[in-house]
N, C-alpha and C. Protein backbone atom coordinates (compact mmCIF):
# COMPACT_ATOMS: atom_id res chain seq x y z
N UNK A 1 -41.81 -36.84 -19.59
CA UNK A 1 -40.56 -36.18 -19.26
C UNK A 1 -39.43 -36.90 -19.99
N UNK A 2 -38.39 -36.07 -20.30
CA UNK A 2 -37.22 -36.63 -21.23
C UNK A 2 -36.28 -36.27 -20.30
N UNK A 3 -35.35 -37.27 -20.58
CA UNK A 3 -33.83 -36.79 -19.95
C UNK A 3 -33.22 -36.27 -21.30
N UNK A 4 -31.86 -36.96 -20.75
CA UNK A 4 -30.61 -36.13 -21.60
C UNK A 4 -31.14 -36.37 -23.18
N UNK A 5 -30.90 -34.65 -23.19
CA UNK A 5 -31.08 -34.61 -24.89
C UNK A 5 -29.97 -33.46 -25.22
N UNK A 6 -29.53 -33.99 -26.51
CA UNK A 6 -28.47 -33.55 -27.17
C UNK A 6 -28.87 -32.12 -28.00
N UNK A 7 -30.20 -32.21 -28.82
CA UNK A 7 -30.61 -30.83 -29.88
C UNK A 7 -30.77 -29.39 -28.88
N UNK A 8 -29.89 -28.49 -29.08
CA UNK A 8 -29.66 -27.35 -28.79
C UNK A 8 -28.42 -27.03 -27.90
N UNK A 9 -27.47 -27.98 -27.71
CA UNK A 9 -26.05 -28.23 -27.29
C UNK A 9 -25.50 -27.04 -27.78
N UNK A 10 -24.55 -26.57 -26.83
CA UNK A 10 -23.47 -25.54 -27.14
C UNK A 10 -22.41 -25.34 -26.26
N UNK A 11 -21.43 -24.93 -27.01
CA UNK A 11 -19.89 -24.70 -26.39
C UNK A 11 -19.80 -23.64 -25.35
N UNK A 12 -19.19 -23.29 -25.08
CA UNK A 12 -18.36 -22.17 -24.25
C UNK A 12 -17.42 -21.65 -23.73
N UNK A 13 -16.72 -20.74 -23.64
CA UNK A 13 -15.53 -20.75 -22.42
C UNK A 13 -15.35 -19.38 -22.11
N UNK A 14 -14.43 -19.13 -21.38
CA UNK A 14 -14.54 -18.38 -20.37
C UNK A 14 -13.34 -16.79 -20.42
N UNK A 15 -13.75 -15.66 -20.57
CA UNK A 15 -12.76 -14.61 -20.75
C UNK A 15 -12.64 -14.01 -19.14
N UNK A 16 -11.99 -12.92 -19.40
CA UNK A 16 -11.56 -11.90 -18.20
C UNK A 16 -12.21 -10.59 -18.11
N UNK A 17 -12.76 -10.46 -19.46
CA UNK A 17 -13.09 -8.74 -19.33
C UNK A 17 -14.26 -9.59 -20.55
N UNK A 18 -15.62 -9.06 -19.93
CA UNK A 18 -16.79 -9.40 -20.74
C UNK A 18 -17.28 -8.38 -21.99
N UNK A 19 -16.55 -7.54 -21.78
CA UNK A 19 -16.75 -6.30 -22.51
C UNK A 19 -15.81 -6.27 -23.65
N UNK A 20 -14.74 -6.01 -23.32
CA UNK A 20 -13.67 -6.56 -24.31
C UNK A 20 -13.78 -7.71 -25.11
N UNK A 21 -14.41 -8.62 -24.58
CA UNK A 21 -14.70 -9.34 -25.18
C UNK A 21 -15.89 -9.59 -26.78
N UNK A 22 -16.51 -8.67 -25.97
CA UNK A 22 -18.00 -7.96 -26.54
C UNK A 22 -17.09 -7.06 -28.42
N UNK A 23 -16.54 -6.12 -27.83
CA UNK A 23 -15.41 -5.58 -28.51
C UNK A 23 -14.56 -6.55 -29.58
N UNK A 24 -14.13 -7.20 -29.18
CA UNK A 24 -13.56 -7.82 -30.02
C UNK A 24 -14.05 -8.67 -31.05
N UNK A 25 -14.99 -9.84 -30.39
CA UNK A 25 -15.69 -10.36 -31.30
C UNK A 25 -17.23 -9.68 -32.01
N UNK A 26 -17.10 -8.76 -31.63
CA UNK A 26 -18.65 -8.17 -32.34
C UNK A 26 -17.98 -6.99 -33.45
N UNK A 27 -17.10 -6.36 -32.97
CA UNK A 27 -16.41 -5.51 -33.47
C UNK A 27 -15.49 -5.74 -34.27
N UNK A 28 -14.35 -6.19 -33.48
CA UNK A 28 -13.23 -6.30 -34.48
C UNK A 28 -13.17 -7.40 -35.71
N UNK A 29 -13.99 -8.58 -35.25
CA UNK A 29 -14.12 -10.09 -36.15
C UNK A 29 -15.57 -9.97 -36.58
N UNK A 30 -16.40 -9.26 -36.34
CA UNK A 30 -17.39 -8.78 -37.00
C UNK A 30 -18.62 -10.02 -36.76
N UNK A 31 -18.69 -10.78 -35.65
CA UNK A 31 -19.40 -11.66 -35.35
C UNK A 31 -20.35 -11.59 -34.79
N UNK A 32 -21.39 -12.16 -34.84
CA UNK A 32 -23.32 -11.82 -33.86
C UNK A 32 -22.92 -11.93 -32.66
N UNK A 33 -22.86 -11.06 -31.60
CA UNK A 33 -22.60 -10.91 -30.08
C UNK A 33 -23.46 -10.33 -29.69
N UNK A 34 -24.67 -11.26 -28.79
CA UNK A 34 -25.54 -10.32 -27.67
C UNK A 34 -25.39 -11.16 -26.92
N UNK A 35 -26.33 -10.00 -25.81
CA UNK A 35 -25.96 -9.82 -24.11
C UNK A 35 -27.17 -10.59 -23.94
N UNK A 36 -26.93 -11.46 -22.96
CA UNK A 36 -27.89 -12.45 -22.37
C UNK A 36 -28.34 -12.13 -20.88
N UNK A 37 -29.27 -12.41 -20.34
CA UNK A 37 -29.99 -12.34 -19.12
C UNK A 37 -29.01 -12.56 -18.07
N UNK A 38 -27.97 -13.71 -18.33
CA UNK A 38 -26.92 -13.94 -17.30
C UNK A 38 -25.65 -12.93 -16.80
N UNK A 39 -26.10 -11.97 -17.75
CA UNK A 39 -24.09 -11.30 -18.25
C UNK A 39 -23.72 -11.64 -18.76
N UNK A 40 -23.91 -12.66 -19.49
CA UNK A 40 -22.76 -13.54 -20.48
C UNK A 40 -23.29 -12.97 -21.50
N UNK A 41 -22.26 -13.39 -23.03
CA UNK A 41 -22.31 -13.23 -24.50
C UNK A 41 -22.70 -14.35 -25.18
N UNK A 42 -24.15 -14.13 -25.81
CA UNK A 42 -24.25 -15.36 -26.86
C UNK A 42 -23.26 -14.95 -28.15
N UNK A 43 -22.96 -16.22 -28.29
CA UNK A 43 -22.13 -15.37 -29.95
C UNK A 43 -22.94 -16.61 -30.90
N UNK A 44 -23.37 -16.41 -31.83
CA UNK A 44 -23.94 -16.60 -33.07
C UNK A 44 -23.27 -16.63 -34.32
N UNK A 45 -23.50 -18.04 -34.50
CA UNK A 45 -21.96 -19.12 -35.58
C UNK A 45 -23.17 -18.68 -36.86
N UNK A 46 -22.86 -18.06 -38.21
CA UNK A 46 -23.30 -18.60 -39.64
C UNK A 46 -23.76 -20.14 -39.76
N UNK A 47 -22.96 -20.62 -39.13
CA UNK A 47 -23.13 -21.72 -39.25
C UNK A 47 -24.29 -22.49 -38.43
N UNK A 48 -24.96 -21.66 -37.29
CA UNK A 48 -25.88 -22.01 -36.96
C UNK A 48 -25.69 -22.27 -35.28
N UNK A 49 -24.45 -22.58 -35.43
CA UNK A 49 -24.08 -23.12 -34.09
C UNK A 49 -24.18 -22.02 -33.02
N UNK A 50 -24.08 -22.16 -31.63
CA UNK A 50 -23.72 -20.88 -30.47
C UNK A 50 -22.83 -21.66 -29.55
N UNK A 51 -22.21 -20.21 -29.07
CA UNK A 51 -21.01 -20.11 -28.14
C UNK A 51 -21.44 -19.14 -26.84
N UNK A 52 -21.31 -19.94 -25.98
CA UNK A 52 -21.35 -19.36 -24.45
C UNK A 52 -20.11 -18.54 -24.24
N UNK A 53 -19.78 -17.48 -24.18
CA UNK A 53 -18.94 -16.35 -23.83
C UNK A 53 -19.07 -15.69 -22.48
N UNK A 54 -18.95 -16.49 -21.21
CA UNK A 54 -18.67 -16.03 -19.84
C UNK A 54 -17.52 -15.24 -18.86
N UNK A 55 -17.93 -14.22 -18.06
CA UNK A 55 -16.56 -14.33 -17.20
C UNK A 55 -16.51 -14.66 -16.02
N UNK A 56 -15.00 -15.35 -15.74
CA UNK A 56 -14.42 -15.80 -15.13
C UNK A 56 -13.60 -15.81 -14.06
N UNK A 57 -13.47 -15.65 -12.96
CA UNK A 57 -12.32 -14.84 -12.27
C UNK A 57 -11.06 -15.80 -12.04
N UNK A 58 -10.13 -14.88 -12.18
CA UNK A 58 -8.81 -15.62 -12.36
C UNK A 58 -8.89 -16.37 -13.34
N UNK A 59 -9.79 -15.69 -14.18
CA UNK A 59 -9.57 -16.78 -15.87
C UNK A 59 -7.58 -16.66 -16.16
N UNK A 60 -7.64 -18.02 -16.49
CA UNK A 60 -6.27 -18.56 -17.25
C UNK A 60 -6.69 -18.83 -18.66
N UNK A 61 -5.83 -17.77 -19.36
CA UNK A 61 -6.21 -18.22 -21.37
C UNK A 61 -5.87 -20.05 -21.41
N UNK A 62 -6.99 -20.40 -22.55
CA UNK A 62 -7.18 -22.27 -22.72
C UNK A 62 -5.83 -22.23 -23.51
N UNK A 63 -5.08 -23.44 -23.09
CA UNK A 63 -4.13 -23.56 -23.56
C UNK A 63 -4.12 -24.15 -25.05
N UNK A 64 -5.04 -24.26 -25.37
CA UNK A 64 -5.73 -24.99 -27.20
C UNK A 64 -6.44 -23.75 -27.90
N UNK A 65 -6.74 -24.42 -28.95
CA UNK A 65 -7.69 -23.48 -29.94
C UNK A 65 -8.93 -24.01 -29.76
N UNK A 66 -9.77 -22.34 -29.04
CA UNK A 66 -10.46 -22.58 -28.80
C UNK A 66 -11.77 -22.33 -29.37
N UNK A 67 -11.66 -21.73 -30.85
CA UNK A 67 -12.75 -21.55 -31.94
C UNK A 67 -11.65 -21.24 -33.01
N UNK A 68 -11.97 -22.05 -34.52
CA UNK A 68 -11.10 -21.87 -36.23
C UNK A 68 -12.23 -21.74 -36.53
N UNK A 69 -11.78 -20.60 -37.36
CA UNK A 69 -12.55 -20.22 -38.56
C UNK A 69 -11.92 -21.13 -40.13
N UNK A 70 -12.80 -21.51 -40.90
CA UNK A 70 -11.95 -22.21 -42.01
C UNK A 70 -12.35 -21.15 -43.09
N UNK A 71 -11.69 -20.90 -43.92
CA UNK A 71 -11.48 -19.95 -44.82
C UNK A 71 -11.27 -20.50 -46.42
N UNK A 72 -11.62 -19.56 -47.46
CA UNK A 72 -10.62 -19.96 -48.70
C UNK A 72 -9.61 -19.83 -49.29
N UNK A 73 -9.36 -18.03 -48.60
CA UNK A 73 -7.95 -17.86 -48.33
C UNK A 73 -7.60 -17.84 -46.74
N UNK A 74 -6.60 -18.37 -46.70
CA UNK A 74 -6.05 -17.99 -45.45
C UNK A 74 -4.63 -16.62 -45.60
N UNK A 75 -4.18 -16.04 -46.65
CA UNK A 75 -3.47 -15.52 -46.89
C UNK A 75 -4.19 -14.38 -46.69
N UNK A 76 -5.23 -13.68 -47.31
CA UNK A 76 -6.64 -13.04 -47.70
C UNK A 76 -6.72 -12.26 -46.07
N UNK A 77 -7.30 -13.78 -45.18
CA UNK A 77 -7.96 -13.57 -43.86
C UNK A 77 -6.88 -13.28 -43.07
N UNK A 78 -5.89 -13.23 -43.41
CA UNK A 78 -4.60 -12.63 -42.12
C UNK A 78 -4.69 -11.27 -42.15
N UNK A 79 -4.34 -11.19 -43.64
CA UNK A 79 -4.34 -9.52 -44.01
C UNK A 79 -4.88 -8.99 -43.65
N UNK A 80 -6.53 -9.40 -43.87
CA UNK A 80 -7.81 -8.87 -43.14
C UNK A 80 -7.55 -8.17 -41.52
N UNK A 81 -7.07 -9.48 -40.99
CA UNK A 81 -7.81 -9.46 -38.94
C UNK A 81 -6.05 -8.65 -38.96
N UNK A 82 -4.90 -8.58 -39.57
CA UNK A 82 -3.46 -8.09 -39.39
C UNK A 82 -3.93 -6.13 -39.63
N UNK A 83 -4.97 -6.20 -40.60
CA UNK A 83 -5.42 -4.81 -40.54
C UNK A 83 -6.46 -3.85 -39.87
N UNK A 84 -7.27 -5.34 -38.84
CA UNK A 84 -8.10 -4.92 -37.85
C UNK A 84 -7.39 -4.95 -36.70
N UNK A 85 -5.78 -4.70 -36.42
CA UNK A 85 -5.26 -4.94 -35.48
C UNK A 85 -5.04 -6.31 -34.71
N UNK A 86 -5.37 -7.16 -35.14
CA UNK A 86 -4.78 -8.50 -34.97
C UNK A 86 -3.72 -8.94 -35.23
N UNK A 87 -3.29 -9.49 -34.13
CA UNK A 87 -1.70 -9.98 -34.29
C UNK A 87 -1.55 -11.34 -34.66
N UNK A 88 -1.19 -12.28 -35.96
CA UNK A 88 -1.49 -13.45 -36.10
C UNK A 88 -0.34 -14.22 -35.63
N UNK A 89 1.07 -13.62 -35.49
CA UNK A 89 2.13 -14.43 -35.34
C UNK A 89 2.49 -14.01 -33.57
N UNK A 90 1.82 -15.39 -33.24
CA UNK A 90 1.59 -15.31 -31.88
C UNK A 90 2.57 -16.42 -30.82
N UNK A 91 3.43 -17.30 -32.35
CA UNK A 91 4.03 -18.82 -31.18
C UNK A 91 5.43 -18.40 -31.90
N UNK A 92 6.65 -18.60 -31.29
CA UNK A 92 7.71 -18.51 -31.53
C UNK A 92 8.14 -19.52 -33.10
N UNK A 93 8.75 -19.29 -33.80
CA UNK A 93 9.10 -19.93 -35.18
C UNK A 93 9.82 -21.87 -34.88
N UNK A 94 10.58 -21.76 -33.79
CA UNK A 94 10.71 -23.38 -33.15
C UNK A 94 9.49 -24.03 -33.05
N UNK A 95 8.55 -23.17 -32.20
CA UNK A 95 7.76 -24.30 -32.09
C UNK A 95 6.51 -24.34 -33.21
N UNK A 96 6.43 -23.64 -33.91
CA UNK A 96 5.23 -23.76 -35.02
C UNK A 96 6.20 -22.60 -36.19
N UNK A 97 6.82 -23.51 -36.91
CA UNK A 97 7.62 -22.83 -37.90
C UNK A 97 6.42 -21.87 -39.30
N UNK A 98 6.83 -20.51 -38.66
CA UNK A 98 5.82 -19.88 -40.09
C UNK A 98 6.30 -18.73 -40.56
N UNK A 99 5.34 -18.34 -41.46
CA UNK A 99 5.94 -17.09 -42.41
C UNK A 99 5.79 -16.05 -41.25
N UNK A 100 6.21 -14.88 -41.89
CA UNK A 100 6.53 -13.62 -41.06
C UNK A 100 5.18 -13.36 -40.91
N UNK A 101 4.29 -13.55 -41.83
CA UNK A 101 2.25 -13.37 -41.41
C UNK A 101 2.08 -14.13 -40.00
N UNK A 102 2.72 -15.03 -40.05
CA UNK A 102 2.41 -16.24 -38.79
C UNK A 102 1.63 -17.06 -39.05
N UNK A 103 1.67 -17.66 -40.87
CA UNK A 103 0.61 -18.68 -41.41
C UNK A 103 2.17 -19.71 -41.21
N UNK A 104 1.47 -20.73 -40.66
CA UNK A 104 1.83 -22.13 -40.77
C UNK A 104 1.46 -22.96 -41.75
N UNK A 105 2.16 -23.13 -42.86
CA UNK A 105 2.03 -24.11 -43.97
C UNK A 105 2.03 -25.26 -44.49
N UNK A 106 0.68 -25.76 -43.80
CA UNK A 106 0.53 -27.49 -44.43
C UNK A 106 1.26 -28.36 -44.86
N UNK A 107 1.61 -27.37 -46.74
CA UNK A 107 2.20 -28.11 -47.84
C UNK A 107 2.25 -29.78 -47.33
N UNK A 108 0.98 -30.26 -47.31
CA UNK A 108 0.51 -31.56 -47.43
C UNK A 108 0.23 -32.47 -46.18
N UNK A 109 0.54 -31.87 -45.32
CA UNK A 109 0.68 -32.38 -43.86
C UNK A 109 -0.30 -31.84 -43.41
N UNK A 110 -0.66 -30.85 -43.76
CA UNK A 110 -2.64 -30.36 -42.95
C UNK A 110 -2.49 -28.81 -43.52
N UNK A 111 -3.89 -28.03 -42.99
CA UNK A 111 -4.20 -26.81 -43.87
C UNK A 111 -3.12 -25.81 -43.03
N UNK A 112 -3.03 -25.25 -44.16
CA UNK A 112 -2.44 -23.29 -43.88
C UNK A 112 -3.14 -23.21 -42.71
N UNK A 113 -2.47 -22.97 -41.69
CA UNK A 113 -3.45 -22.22 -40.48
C UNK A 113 -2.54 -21.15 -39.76
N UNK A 114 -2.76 -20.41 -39.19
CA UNK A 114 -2.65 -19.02 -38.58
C UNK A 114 -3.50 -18.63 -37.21
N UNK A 115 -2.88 -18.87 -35.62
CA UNK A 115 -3.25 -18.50 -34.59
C UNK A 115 -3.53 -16.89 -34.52
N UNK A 116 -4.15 -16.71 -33.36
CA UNK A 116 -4.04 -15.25 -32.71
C UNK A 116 -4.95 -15.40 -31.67
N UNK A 117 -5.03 -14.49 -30.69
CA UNK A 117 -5.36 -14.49 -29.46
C UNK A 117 -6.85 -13.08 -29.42
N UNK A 118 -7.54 -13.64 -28.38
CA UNK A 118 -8.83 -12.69 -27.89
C UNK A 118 -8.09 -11.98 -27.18
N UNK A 119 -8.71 -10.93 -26.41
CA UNK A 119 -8.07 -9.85 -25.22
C UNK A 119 -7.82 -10.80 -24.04
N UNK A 120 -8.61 -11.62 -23.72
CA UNK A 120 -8.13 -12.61 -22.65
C UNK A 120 -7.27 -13.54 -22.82
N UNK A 121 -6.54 -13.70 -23.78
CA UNK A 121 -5.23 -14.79 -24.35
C UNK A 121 -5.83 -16.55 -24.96
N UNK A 122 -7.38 -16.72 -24.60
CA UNK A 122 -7.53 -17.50 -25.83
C UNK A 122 -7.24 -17.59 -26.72
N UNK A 123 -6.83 -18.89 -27.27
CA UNK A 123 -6.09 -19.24 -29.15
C UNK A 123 -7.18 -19.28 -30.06
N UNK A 124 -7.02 -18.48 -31.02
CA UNK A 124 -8.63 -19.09 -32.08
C UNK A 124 -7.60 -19.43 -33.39
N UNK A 125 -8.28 -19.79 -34.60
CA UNK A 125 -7.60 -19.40 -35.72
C UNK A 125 -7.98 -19.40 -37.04
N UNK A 126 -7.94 -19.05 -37.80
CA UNK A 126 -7.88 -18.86 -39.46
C UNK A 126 -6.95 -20.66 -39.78
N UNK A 127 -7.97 -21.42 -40.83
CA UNK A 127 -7.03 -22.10 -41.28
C UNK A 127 -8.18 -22.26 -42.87
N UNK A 128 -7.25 -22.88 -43.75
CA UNK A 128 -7.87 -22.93 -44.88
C UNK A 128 -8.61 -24.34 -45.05
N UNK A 129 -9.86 -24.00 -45.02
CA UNK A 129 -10.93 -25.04 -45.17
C UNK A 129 -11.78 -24.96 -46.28
């Protein structure tokens, strides 16, 4: 018998509407979303990784980012999710000063990145990686 083991670890967090959720990331961001034995959403990273996609009651959106995508454009990928109905300029210009896209610009201090929100008010984002 083994205890704690680390190989097959995965994230998660928590929406309001499991369906919408379903919707959004399978649909609108075009990501691997199936339905698991629990009700919940596996979502399925390219990268190999998985994400636990549960709901929650009285879910409160995470006040962080809670999945980036890194990109080669980030100019490219706004346009993109801005024409799948995604809203990228999501924080007032005081507190995260950006273009009218709602890309926040490094210029040397860290990458182009660009918030937007799931149907349940989680932060994800586009940044250039």
């Amino acid at each position: 018998m083994t205890g704690f083991q680390t190989d097959g670890a995965f994230s998660g967090f928590a929406v309001n509407d499991i369906d919408a959720a379903r919707t959004f990331y399978g649909e609108t961001l075009g990501l691997d979303v199936r339905d698991n034995e629990m009700g919940f959403l596996n979502l399925s990273l390219a990268s190999g990784g998985s994400i636990l996609i549960y709901s929650k009651p009285n879910h409160e959106p995470a006040s962080y980012t809670i999945l980036n995508f890194p990109v080669d454009d980030v100019d490219a990928a706004v346009e993109e999710l801005n024409s799948r109905g995604v809203n990228t300029k999501i924080y007032a210009d005081d507190d995260f000063p950006s273009d009218s896209k709602g890309i926040v610009r490094g210029d040397g201090r860290g990458p182009d990145i660009a918030w937007f929100r799931d149907p349940a008010g989680n932060v994800l984002a586009v940044l250039a990686g």
